[in-house]
N, C-alpha and C. Protein backbone atom coordinates (compact mmCIF):
# COMPACT_ATOMS: atom_id res chain seq x y z
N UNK A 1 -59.68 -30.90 73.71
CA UNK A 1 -58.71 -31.82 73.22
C UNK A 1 -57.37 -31.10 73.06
N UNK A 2 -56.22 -31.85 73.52
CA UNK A 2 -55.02 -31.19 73.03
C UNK A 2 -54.32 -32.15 72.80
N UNK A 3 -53.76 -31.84 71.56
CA UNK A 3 -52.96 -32.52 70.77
C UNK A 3 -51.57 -31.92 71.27
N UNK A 4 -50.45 -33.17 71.13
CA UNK A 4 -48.88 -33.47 71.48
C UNK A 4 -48.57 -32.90 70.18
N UNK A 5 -49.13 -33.61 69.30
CA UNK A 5 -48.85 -33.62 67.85
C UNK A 5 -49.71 -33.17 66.91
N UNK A 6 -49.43 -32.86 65.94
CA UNK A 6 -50.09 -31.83 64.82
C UNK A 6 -49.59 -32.40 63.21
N UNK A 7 -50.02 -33.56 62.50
CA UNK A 7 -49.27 -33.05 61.40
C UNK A 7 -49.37 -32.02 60.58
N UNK A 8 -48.80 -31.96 59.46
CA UNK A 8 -48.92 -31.09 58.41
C UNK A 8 -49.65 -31.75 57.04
N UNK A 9 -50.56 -31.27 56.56
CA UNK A 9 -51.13 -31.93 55.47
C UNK A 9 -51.41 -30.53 54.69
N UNK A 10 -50.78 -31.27 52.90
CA UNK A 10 -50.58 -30.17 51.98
C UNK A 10 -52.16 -30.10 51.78
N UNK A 11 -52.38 -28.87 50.94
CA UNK A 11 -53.82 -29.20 50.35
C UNK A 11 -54.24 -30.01 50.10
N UNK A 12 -55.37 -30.06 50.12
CA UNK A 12 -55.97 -31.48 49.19
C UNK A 12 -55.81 -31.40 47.83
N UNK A 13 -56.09 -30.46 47.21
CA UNK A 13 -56.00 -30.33 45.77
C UNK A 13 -54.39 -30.51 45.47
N UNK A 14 -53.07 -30.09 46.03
CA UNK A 14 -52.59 -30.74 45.41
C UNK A 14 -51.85 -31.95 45.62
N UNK A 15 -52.36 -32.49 47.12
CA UNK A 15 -52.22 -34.26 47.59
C UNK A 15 -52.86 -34.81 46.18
N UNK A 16 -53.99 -34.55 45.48
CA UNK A 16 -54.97 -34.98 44.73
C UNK A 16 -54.05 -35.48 43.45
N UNK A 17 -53.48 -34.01 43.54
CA UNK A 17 -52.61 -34.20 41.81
C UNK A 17 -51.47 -34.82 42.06
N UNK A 18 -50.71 -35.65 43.34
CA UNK A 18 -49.93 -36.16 43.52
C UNK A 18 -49.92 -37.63 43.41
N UNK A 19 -51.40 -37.87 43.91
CA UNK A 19 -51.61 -38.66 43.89
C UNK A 19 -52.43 -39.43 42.30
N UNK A 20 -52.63 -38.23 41.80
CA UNK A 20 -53.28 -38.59 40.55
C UNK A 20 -51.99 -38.80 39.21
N UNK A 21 -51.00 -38.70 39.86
CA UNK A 21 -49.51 -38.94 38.94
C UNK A 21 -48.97 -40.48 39.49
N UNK A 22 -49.39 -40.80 40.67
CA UNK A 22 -49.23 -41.85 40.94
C UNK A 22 -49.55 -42.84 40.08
N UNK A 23 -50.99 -42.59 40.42
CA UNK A 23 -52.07 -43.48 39.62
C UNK A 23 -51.66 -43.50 38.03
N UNK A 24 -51.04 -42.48 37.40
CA UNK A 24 -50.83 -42.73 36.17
C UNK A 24 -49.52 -43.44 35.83
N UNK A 25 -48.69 -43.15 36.68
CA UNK A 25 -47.11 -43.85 36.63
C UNK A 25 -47.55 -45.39 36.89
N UNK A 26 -48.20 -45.67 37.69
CA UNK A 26 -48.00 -47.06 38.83
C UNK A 26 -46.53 -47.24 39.56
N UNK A 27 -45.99 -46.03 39.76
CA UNK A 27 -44.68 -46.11 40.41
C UNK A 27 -44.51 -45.50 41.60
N UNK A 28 -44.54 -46.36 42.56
CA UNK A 28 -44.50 -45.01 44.22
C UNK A 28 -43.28 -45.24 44.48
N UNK A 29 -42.16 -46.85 44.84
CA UNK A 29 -41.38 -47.00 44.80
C UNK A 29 -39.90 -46.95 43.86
N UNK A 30 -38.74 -47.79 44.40
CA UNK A 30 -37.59 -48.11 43.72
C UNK A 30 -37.89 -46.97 42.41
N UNK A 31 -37.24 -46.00 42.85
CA UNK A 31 -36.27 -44.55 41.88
C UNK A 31 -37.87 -44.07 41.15
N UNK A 32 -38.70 -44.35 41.71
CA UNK A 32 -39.98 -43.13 40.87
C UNK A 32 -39.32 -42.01 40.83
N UNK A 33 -40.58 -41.70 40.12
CA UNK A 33 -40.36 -40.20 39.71
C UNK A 33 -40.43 -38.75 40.99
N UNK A 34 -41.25 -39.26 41.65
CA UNK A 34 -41.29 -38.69 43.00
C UNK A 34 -40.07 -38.57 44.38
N UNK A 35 -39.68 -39.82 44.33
CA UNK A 35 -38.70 -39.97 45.07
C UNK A 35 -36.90 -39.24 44.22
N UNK A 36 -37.08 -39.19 42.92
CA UNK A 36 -36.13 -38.88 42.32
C UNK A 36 -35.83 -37.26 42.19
N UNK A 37 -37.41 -36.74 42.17
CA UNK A 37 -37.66 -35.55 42.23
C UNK A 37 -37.16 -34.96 44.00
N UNK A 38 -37.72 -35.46 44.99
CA UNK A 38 -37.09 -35.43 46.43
C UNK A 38 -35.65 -35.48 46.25
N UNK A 39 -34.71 -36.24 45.80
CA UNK A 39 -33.49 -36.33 46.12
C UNK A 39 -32.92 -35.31 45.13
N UNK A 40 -33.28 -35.15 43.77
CA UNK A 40 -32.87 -33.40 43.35
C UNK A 40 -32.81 -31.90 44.23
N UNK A 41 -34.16 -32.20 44.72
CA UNK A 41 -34.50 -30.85 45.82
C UNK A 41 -33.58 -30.89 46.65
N UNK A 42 -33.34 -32.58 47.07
CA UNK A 42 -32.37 -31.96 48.58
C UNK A 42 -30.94 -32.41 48.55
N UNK A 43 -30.47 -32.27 47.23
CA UNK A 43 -29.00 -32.34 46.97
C UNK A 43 -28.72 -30.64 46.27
N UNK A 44 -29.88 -29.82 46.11
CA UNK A 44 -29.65 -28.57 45.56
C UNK A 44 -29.57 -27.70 47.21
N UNK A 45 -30.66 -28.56 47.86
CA UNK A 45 -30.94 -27.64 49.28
C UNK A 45 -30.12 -27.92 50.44
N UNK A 46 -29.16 -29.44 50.50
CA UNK A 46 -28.26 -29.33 51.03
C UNK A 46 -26.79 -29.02 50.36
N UNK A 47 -26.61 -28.70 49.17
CA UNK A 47 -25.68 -28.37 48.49
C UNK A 47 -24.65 -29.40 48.42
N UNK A 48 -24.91 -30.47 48.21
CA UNK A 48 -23.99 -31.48 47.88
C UNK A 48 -23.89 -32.52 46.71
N UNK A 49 -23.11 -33.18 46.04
CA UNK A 49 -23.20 -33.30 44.75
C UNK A 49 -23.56 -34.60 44.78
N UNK A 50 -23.56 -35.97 45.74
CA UNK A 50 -24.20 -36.88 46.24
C UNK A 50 -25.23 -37.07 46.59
N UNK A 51 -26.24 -37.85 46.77
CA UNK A 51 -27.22 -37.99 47.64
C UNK A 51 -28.22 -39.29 46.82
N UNK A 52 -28.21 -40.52 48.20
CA UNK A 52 -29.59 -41.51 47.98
C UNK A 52 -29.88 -41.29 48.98
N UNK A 53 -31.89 -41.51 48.71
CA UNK A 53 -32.15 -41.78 50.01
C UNK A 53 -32.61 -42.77 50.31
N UNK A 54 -32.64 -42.88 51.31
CA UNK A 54 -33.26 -44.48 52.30
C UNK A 54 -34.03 -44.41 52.93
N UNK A 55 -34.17 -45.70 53.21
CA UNK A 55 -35.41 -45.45 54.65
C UNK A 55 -35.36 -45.15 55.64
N UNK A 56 -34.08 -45.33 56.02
CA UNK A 56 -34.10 -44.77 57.51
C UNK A 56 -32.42 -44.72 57.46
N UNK A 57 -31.81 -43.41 58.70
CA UNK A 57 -30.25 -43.61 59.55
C UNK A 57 -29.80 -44.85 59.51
N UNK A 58 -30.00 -45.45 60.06
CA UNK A 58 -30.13 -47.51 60.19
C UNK A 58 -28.78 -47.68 59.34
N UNK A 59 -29.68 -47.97 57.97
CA UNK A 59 -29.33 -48.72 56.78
C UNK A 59 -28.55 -47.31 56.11
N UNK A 60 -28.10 -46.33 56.17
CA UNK A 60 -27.50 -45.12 55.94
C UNK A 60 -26.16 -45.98 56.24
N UNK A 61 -26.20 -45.94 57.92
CA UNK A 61 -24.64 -46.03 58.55
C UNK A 61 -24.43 -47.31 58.02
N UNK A 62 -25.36 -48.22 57.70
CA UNK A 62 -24.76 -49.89 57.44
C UNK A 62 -24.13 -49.84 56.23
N UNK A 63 -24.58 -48.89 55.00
CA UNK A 63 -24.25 -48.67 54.23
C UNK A 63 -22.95 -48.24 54.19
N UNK A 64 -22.32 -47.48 54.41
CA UNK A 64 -21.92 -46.57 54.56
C UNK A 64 -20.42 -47.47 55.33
N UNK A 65 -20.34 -48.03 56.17
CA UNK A 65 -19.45 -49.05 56.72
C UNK A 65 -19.55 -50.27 55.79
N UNK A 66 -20.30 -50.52 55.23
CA UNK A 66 -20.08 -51.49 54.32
C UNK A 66 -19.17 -50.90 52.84
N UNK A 67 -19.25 -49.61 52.60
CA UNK A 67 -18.42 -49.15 51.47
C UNK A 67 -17.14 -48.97 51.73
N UNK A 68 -17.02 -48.61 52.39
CA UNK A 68 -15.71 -48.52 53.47
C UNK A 68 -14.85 -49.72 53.89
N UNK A 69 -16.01 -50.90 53.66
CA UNK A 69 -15.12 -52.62 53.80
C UNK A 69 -14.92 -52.69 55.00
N UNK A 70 -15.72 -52.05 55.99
CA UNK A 70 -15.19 -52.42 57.36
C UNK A 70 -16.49 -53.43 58.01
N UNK A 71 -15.99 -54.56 58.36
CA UNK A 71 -16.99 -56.08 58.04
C UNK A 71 -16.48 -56.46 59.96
N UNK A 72 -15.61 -55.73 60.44
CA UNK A 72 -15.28 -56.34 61.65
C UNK A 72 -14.09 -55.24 62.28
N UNK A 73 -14.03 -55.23 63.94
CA UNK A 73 -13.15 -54.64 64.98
C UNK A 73 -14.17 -53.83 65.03
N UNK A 74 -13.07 -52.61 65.78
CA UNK A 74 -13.69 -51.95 66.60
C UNK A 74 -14.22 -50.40 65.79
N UNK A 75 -15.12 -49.88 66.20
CA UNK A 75 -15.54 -48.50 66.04
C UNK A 75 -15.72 -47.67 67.12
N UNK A 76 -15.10 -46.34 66.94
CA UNK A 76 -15.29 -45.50 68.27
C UNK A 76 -16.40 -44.61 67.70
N UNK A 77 -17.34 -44.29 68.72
CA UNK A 77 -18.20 -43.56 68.49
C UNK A 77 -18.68 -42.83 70.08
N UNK A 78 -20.27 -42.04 70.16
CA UNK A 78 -20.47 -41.69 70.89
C UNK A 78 -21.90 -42.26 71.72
N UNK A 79 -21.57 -42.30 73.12
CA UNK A 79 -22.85 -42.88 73.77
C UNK A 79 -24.52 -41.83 73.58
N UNK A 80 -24.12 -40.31 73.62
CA UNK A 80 -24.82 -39.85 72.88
C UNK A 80 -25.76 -39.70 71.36
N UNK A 81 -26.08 -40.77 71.43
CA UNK A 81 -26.88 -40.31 69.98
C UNK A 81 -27.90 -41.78 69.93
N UNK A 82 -28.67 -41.42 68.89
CA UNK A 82 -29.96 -42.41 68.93
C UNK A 82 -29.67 -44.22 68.67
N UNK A 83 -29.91 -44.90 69.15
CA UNK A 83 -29.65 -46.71 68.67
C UNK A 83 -29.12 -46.77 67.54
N UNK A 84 -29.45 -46.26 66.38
CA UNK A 84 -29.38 -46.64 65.47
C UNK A 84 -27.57 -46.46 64.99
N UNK A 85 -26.82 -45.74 65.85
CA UNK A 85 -25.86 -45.43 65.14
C UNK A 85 -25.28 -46.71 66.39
N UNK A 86 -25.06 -47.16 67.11
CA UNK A 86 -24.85 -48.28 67.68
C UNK A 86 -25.06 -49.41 66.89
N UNK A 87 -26.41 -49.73 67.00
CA UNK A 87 -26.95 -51.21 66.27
C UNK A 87 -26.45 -51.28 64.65
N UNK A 88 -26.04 -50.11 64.50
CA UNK A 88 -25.67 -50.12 62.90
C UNK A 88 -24.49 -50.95 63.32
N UNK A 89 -23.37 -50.88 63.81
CA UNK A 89 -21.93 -50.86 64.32
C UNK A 89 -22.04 -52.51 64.27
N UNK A 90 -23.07 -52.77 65.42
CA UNK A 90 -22.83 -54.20 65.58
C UNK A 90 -23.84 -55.41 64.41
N UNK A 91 -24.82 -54.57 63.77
CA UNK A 91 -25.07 -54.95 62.34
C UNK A 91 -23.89 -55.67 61.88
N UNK A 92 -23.11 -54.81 61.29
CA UNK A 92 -21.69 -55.30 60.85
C UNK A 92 -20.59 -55.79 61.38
N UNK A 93 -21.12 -56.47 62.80
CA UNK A 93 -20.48 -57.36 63.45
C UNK A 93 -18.59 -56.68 63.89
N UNK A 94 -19.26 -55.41 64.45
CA UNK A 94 -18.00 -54.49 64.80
C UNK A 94 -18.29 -54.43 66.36
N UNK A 95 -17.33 -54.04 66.99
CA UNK A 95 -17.69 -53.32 68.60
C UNK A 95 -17.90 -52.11 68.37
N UNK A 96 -18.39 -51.71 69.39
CA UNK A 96 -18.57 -49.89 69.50
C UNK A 96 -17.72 -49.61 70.57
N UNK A 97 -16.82 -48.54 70.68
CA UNK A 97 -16.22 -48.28 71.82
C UNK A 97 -16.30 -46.94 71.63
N UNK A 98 -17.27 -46.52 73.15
CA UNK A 98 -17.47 -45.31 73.54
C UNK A 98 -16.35 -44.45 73.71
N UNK A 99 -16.74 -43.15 73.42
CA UNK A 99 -15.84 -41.79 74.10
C UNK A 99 -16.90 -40.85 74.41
N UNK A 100 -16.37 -40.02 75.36
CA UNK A 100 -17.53 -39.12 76.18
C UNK A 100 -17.66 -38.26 75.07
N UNK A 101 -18.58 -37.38 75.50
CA UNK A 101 -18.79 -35.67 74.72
C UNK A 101 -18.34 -34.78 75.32
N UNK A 102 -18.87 -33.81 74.36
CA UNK A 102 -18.21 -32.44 75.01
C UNK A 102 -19.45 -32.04 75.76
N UNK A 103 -19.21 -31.23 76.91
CA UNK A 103 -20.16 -30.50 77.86
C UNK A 103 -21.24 -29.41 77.44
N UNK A 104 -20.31 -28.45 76.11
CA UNK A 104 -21.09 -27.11 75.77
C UNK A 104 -21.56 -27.75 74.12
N UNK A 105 -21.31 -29.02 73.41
CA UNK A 105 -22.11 -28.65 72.14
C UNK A 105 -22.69 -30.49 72.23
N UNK A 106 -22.45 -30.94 73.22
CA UNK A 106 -23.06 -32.52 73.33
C UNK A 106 -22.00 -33.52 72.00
N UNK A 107 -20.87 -33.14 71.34
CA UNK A 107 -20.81 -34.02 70.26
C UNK A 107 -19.56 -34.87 70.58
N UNK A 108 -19.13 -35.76 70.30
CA UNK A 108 -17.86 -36.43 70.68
C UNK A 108 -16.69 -35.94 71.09
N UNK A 109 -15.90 -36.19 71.70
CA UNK A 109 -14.65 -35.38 73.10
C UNK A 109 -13.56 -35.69 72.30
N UNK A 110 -12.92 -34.71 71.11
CA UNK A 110 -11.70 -35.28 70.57
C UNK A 110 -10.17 -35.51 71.37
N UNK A 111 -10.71 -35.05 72.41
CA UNK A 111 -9.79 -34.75 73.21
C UNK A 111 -9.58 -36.22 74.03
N UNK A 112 -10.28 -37.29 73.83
CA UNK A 112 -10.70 -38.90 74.57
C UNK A 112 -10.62 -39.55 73.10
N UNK A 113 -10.42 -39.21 72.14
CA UNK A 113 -10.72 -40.58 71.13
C UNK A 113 -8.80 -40.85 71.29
N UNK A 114 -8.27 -40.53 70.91
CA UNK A 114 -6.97 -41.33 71.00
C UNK A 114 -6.25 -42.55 71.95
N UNK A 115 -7.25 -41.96 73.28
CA UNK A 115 -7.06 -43.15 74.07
C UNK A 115 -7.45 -44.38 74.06
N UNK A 116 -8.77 -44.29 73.13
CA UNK A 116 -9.47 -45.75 73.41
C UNK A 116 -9.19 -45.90 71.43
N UNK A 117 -8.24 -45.57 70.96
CA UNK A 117 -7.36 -46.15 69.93
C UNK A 117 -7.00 -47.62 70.29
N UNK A 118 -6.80 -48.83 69.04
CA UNK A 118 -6.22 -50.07 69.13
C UNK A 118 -5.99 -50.50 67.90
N UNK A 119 -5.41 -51.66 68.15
CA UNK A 119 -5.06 -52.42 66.83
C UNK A 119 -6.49 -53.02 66.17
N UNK A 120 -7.02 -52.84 66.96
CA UNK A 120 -8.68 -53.18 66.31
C UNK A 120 -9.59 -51.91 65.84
N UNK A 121 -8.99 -50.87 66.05
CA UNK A 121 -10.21 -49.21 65.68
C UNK A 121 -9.98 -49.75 63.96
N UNK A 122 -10.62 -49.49 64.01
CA UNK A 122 -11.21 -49.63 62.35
C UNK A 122 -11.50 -48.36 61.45
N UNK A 123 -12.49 -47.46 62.73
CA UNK A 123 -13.11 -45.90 62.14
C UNK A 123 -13.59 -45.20 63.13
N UNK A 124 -13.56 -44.20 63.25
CA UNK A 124 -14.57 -43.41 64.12
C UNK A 124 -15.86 -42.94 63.67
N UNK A 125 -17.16 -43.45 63.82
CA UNK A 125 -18.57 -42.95 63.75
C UNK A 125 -18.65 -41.58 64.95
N UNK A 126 -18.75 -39.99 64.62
CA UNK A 126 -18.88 -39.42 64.98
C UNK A 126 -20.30 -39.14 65.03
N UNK A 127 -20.89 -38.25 65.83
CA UNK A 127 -22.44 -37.45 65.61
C UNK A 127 -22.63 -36.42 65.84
N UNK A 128 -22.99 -35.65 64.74
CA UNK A 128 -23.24 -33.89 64.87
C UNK A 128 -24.70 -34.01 65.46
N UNK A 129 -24.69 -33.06 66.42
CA UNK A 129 -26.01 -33.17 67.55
C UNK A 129 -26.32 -31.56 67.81
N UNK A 130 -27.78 -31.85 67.75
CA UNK A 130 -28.87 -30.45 67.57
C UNK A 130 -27.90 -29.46 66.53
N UNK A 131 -27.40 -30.02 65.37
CA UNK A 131 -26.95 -28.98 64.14
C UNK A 131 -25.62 -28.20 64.66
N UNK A 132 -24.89 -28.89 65.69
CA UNK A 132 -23.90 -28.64 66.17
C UNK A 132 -22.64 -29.73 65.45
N UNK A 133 -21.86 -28.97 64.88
CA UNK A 133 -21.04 -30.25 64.21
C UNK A 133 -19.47 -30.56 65.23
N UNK A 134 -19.26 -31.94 64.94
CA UNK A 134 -18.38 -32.23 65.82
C UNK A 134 -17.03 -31.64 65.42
N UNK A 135 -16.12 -32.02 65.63
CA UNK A 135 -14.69 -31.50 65.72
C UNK A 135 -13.92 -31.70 64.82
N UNK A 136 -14.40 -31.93 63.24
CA UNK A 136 -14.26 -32.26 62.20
C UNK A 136 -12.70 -32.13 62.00
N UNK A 137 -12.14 -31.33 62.09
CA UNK A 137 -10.59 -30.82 61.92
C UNK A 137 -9.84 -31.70 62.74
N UNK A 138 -10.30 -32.00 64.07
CA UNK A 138 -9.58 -32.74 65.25
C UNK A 138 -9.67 -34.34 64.72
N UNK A 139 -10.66 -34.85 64.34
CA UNK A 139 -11.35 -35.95 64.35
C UNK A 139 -10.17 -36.79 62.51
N UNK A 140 -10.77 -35.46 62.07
CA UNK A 140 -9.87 -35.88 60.21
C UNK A 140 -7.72 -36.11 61.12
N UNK A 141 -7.61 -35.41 61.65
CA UNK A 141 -6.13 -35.06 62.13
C UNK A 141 -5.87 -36.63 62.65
N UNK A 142 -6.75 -36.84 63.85
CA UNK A 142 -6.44 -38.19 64.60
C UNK A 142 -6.70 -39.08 63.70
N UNK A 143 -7.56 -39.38 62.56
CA UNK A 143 -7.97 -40.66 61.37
C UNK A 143 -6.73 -40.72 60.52
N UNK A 144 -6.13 -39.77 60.31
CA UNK A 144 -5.13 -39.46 58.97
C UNK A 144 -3.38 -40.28 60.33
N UNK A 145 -3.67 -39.59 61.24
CA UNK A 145 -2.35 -40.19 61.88
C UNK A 145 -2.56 -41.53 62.17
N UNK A 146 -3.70 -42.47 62.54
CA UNK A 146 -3.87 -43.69 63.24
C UNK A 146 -4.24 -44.28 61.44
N UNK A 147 -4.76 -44.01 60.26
CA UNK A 147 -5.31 -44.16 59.44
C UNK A 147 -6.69 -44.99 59.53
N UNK A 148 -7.55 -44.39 60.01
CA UNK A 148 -8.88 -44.61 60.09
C UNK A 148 -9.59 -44.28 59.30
N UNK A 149 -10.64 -44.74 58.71
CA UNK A 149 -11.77 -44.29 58.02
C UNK A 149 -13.05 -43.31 58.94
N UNK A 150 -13.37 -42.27 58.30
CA UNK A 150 -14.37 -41.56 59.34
C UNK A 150 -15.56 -41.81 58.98
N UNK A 151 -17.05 -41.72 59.64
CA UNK A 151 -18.42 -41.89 59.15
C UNK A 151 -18.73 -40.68 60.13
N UNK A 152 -20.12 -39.62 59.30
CA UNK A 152 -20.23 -38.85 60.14
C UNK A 152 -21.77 -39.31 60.14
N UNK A 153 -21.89 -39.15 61.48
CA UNK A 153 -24.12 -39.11 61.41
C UNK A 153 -24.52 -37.92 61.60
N UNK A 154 -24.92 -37.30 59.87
CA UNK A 154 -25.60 -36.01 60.28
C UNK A 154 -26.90 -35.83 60.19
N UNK A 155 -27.34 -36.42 60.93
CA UNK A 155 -29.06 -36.75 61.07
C UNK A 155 -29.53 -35.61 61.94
N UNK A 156 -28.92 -35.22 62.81
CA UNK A 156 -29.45 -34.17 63.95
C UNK A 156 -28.79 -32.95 63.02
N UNK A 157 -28.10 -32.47 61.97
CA UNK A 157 -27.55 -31.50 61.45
C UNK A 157 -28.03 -31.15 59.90
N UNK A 158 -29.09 -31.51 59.67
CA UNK A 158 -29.85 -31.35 58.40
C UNK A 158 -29.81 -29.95 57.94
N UNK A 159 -28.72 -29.69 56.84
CA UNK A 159 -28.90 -28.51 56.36
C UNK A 159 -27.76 -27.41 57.26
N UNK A 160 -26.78 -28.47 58.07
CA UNK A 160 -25.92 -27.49 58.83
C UNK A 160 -25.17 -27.60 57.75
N UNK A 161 -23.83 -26.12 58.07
CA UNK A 161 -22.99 -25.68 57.42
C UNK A 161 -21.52 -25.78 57.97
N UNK A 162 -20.55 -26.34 57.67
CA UNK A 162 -19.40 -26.40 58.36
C UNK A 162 -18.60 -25.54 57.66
N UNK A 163 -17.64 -24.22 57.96
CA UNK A 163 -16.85 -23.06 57.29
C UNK A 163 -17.25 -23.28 56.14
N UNK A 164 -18.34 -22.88 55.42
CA UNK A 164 -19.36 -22.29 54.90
C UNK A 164 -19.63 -23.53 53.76
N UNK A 165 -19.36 -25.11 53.93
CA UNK A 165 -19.60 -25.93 53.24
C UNK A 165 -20.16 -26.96 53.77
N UNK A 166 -21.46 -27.67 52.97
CA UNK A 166 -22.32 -28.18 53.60
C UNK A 166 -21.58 -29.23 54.74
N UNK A 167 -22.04 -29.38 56.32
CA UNK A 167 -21.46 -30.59 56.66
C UNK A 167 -21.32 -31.78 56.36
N UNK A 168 -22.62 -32.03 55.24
CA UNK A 168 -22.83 -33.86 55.27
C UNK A 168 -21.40 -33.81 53.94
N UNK A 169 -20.85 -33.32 53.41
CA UNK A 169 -19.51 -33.59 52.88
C UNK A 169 -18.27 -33.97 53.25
N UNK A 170 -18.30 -33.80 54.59
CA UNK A 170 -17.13 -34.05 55.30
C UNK A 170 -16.93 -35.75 56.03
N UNK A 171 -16.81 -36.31 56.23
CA UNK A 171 -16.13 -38.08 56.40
C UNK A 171 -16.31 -39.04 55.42
């Protein structure tokens, strides 16, 4: 037999006692103690002073454009990266308008977003890809002159570091 896949399963003994806190809370969901405990760990381990989590990227970016008040036009983003940062876009009843990448780190071409600028760009949804972060300096420069709002998807960059501060702080 060969397995593609392999999970990981903690001990049993202490799945047991995890599960035996369950059973005493009756709380698995909405802000348990478990899930509250997860989002401590990984606001200490990604070093940032924010952090909910969700269920999925999805509802991250919908979020996330919805705080921002952007309900309609356009968003530039990249054809590179998984559905979800697309379908988020048009979730909120926005366009997506592509710009290429770069060749050596795969992440959006700052050097192409100004062109496909309009009276309809709204924001740029960037994506840091394989822990490679995009052009953060280039990207903040062109938002601040056109006044755009930025969203970054750092889903592929978990735990990256941008000049020595966590990336997911930056848009």
């Amino acid at each position: 037999m060969i397995y593609v896949t392999k999970s990981f399963l903690p001990p049993v003994k202490l799945y047991k006692k995890y599960i035996d806190n369950i059973w005493k809370t009756n709380q698995i969901t909405n802000q348990g103690p478990l899930l509250k405990e997860l989002e401590n760990k990984l606001k200490k381990y990604l070093d940032v002073k924010y952090l909910h989590f969700l269920s999925n990227g999805t509802v991250s970016l919908q979020l996330a454009l919805d705080a921002l008040n952007i309900k309609d036009g356009e968003i530039i983003t990249t054809p590179f990266s998984y559905v979800a940062t697309m379908s988020s876009i048009l979730w909120e009843r926005c366009s997506p308008v592509f710009v290429d990448i770069e060749p050596d780190n795969f992440t959006i071409d700052v050097s192409r977003i100004e062109k496909k600028i309009t009276k309809k760009t709204k924001a740029i949804l960037a994506v840091h890809v394989f822990g490679y972060a995009c052009d953060i300096d280039g990207i903040q420069k062109i938002a601040k002159k056109y006044n755009l709002k930025v969203i970054y998807d750092g889903a592929h960059a978990f735990g990256s570091k941008y000049e020595g501060k966590s990336l997911l702080d930056y848009g």
